[in-house]
PDB file of N, CA and C in Angstrom:
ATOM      1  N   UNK A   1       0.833  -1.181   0.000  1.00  0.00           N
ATOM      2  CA  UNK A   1       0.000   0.000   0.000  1.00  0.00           C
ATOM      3  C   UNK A   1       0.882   1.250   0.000  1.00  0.00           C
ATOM      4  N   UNK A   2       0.600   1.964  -1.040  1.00  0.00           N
ATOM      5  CA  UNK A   2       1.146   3.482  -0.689  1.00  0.00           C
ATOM      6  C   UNK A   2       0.299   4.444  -0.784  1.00  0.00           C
ATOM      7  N   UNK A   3       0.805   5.964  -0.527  1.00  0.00           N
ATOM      8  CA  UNK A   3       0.488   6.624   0.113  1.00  0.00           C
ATOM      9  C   UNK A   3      -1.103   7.129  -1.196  1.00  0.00           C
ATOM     10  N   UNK A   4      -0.288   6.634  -2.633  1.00  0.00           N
ATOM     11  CA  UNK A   4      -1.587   7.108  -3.268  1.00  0.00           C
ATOM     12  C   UNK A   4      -3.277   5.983  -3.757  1.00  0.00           C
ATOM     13  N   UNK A   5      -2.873   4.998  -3.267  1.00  0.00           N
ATOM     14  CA  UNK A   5      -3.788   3.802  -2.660  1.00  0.00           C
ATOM     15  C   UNK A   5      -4.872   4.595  -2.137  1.00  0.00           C
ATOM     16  N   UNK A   6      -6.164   3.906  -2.487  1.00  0.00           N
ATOM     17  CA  UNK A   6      -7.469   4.641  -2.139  1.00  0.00           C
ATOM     18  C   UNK A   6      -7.898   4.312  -0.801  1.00  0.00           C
ATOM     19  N   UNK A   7      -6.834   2.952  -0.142  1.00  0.00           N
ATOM     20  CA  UNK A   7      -7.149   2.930   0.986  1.00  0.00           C
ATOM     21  C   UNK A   7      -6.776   4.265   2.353  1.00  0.00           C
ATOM     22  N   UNK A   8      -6.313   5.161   1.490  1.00  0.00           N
ATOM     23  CA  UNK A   8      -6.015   6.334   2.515  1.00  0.00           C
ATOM     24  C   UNK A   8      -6.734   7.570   1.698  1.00  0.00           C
ATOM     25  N   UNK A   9      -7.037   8.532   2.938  1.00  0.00           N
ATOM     26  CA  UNK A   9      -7.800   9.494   2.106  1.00  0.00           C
ATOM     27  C   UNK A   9      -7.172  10.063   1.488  1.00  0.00           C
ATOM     28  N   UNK A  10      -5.849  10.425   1.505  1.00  0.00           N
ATOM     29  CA  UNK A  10      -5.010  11.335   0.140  1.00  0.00           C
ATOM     30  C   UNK A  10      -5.690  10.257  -1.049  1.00  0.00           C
ATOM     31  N   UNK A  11      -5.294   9.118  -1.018  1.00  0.00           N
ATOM     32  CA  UNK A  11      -5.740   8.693  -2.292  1.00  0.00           C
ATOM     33  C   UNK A  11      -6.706   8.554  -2.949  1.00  0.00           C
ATOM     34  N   UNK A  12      -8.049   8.722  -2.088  1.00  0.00           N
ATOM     35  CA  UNK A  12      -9.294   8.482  -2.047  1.00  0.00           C
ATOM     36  C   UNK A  12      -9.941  10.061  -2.830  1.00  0.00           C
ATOM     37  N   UNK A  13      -9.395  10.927  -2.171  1.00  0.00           N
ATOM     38  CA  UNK A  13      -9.401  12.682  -2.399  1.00  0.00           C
ATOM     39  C   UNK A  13      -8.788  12.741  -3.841  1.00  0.00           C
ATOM     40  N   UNK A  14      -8.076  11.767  -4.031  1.00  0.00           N
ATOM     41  CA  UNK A  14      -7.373  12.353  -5.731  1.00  0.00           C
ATOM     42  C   UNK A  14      -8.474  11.514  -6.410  1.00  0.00           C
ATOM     43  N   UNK A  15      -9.112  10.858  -6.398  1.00  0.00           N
ATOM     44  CA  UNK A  15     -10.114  10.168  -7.054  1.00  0.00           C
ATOM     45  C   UNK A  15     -11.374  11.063  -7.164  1.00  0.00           C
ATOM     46  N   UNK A  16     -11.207  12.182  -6.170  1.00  0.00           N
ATOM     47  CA  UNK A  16     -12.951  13.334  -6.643  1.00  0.00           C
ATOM     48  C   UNK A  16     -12.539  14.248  -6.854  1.00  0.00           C
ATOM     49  N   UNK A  17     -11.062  14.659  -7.657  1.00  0.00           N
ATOM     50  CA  UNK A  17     -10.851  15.926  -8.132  1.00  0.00           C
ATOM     51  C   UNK A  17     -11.537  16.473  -9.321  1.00  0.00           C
ATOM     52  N   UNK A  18     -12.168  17.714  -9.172  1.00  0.00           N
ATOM     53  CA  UNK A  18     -13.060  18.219  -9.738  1.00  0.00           C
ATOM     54  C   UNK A  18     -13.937  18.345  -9.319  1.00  0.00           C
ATOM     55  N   UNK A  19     -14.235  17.736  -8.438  1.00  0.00           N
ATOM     56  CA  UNK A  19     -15.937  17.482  -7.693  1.00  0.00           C
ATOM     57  C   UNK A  19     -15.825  18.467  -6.598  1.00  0.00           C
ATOM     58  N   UNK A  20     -17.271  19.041  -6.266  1.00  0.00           N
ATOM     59  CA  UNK A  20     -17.547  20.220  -5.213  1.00  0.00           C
ATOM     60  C   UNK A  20     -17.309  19.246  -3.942  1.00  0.00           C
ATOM     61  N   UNK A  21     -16.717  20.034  -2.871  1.00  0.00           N
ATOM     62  CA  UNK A  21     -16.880  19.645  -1.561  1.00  0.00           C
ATOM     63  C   UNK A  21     -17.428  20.234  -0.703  1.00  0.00           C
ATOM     64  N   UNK A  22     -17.268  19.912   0.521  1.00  0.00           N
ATOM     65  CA  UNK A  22     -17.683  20.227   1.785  1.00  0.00           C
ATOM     66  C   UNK A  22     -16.649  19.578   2.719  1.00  0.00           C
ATOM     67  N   UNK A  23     -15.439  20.495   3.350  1.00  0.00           N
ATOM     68  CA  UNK A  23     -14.250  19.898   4.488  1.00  0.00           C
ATOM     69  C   UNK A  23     -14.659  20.836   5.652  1.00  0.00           C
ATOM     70  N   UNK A  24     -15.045  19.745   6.812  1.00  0.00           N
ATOM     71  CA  UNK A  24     -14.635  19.844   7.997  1.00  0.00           C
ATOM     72  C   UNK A  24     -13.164  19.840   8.593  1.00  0.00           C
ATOM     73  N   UNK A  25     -12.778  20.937   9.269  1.00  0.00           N
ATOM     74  CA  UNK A  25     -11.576  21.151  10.194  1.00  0.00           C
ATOM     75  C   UNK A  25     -12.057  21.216  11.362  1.00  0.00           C
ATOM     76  N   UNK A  26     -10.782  20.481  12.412  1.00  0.00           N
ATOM     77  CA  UNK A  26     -11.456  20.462  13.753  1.00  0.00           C
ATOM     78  C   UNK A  26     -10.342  21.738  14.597  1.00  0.00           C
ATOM     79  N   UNK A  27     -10.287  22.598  14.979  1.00  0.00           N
ATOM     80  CA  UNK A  27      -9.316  23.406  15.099  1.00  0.00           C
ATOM     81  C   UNK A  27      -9.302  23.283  16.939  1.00  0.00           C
ATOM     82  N   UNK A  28      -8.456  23.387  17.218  1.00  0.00           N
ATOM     83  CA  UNK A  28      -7.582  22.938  18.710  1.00  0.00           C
ATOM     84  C   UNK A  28      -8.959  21.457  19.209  1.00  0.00           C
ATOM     85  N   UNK A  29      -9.580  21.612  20.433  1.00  0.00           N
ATOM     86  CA  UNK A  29      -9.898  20.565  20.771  1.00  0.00           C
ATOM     87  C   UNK A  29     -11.467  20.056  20.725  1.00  0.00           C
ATOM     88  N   UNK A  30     -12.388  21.341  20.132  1.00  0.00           N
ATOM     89  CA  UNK A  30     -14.100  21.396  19.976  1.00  0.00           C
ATOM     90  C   UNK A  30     -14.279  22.704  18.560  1.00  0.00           C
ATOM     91  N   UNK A  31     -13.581  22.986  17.980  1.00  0.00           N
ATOM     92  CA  UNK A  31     -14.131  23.779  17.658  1.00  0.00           C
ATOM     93  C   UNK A  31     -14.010  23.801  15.562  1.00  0.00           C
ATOM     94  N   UNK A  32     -14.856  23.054  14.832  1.00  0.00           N
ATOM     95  CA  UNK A  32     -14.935  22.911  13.672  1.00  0.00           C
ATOM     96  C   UNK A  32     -15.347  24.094  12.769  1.00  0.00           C
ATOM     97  N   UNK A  33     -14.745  24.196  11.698  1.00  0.00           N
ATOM     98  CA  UNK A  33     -14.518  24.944  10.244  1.00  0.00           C
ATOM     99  C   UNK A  33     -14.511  24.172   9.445  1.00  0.00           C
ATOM    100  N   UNK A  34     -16.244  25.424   8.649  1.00  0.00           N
ATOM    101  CA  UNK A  34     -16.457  24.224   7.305  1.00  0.00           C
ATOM    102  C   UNK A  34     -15.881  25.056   6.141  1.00  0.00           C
ATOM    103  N   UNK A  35     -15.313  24.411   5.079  1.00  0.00           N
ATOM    104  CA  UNK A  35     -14.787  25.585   4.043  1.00  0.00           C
ATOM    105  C   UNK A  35     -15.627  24.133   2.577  1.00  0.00           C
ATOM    106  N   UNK A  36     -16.176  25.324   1.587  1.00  0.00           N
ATOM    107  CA  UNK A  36     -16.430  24.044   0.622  1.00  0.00           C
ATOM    108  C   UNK A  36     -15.829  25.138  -0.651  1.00  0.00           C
ATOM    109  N   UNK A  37     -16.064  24.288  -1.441  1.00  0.00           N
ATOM    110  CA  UNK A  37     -15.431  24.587  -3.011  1.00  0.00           C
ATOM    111  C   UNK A  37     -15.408  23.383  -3.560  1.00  0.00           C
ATOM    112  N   UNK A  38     -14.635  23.924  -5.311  1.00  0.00           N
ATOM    113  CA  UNK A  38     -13.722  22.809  -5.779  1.00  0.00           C
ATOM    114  C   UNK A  38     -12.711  22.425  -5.443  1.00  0.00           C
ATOM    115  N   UNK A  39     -12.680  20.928  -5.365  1.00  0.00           N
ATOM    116  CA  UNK A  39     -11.345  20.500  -4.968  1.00  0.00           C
ATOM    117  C   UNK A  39     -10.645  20.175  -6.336  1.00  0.00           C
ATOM    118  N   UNK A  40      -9.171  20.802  -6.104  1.00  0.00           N
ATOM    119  CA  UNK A  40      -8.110  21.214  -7.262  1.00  0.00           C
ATOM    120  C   UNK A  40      -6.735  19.849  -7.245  1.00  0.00           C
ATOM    121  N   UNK A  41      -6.954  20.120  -5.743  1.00  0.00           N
ATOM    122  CA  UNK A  41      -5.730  19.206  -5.775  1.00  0.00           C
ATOM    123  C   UNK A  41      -5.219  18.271  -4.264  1.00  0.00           C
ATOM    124  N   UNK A  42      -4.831  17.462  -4.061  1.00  0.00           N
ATOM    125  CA  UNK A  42      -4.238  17.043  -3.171  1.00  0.00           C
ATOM    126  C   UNK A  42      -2.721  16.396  -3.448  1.00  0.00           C
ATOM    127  N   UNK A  43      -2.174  17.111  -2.091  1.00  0.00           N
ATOM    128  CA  UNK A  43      -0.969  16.489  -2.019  1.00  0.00           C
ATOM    129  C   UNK A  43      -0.949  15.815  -0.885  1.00  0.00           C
ATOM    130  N   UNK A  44       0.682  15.204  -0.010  1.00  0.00           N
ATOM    131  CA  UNK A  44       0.833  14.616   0.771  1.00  0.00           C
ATOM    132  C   UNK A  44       0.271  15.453   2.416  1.00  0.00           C
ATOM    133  N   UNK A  45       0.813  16.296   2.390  1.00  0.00           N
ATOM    134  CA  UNK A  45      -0.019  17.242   3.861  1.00  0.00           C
ATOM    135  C   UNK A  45      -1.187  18.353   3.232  1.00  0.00           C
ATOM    136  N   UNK A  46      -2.097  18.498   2.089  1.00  0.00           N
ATOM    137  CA  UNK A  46      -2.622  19.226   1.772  1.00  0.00           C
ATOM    138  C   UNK A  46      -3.684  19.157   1.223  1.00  0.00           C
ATOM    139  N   UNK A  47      -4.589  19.792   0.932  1.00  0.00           N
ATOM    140  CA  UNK A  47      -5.526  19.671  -0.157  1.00  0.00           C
ATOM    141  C   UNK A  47      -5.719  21.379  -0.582  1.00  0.00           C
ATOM    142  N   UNK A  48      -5.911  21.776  -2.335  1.00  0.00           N
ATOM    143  CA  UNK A  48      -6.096  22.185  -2.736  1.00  0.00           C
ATOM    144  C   UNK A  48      -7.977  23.020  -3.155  1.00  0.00           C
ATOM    145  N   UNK A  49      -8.547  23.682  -2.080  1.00  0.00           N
ATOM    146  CA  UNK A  49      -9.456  24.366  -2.600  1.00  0.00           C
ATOM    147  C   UNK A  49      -9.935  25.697  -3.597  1.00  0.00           C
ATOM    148  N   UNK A  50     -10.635  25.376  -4.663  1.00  0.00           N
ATOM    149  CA  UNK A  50     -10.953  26.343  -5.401  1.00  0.00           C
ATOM    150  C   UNK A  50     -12.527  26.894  -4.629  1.00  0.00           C
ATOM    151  N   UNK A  51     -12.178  27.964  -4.280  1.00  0.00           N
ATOM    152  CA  UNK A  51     -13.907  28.774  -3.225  1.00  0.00           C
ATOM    153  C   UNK A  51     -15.094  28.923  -4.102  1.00  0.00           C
ATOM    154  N   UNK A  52     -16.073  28.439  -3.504  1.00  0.00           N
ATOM    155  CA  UNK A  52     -17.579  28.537  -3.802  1.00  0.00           C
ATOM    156  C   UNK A  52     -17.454  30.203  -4.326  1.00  0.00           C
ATOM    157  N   UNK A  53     -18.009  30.464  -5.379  1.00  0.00           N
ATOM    158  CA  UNK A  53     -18.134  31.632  -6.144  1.00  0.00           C
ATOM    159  C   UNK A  53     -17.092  32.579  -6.220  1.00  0.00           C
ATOM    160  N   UNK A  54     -15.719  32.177  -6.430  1.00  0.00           N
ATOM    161  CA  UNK A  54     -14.573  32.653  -6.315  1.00  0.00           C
ATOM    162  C   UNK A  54     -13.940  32.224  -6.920  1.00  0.00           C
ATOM    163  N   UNK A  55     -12.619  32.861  -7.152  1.00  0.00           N
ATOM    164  CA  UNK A  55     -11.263  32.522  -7.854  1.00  0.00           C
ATOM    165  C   UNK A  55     -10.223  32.251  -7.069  1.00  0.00           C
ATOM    166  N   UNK A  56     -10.563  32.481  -5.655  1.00  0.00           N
ATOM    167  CA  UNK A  56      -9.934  32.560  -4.776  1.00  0.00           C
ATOM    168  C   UNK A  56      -9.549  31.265  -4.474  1.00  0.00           C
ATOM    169  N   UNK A  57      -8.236  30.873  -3.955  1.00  0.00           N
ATOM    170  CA  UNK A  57      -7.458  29.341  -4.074  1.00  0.00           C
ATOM    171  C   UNK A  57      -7.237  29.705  -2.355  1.00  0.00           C
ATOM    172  N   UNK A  58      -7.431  28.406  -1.713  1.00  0.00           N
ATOM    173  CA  UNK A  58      -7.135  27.864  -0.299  1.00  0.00           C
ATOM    174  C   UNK A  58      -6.534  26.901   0.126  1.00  0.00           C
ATOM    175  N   UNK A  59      -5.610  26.534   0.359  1.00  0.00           N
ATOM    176  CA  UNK A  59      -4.769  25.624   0.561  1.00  0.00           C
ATOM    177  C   UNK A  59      -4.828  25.223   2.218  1.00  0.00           C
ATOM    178  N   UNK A  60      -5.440  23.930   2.277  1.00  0.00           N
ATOM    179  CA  UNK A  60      -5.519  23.518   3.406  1.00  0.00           C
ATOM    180  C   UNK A  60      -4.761  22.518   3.919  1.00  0.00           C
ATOM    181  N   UNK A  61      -4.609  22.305   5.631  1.00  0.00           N
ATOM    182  CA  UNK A  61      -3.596  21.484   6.217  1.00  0.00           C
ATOM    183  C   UNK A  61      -4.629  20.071   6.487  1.00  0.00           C
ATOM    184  N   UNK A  62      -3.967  19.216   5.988  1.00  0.00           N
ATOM    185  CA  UNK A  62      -4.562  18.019   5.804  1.00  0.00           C
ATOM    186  C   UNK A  62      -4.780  17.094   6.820  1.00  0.00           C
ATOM    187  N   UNK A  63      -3.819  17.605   7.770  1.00  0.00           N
ATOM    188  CA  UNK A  63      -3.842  16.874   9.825  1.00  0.00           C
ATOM    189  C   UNK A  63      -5.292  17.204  10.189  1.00  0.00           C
ATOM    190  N   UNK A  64      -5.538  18.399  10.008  1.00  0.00           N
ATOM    191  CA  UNK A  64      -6.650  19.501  10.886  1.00  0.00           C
ATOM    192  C   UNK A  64      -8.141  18.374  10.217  1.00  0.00           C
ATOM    193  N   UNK A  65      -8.468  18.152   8.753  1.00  0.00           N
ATOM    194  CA  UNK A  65      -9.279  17.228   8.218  1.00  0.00           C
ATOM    195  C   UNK A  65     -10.305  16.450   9.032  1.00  0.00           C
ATOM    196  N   UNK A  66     -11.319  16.356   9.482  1.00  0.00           N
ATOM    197  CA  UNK A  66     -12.181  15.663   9.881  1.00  0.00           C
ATOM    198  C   UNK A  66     -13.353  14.702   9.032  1.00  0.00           C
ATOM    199  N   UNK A  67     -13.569  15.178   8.480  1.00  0.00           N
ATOM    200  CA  UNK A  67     -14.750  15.081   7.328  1.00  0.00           C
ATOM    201  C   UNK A  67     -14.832  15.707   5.900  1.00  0.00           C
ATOM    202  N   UNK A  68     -14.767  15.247   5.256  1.00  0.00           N
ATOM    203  CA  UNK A  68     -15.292  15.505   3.511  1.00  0.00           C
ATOM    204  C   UNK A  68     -16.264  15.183   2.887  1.00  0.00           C
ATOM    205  N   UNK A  69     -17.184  15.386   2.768  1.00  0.00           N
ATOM    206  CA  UNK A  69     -18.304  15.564   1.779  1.00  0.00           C
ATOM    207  C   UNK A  69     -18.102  15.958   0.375  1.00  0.00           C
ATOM    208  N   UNK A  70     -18.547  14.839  -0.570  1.00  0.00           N
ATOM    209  CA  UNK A  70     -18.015  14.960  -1.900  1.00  0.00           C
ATOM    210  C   UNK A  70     -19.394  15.221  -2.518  1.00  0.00           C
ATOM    211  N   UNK A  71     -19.623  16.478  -3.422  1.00  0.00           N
ATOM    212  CA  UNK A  71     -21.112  16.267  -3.937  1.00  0.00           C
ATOM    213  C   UNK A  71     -21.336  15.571  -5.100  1.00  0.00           C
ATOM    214  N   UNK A  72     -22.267  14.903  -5.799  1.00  0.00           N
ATOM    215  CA  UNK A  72     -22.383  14.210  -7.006  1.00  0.00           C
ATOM    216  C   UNK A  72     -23.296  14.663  -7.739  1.00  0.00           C
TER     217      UNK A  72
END
């Protein structure tokens, strides 16, 4: 298994690029941030958001990750 294997979510996340999301962050020990968009890209500590009605690019830390919602 490596790291781009769908059995891990990096690999799983490169399989719905293009597709709208919805990411939960859990930030210190109760307190969640939802950010959605297109997802552009993932790397090894990251994922790549393109913003809901924007051009605007967000680059998120991939530890913080709780939940993803992929829309279809």
């Amino acid at each position: 298994m490596t790291m781009q294997g769908t059995e891990y979510l990096n690999g799983f996340l490169r399989t719905q690029i293009g597709k709208q999301v919805l990411v939960q962050f859990l930030l210190g020990s109760n307190t969640f941030v939802d950010k959605s968009g297109r997802l552009l890209d993932v790397g090894a500590n990251y994922i790549l958001l393109q913003l809901a009605n924007s051009d605007d690019l967000l680059v998120c830390d991939f530890f913080n990750i709780r939940f993803v919602t992929v829309y279809q």
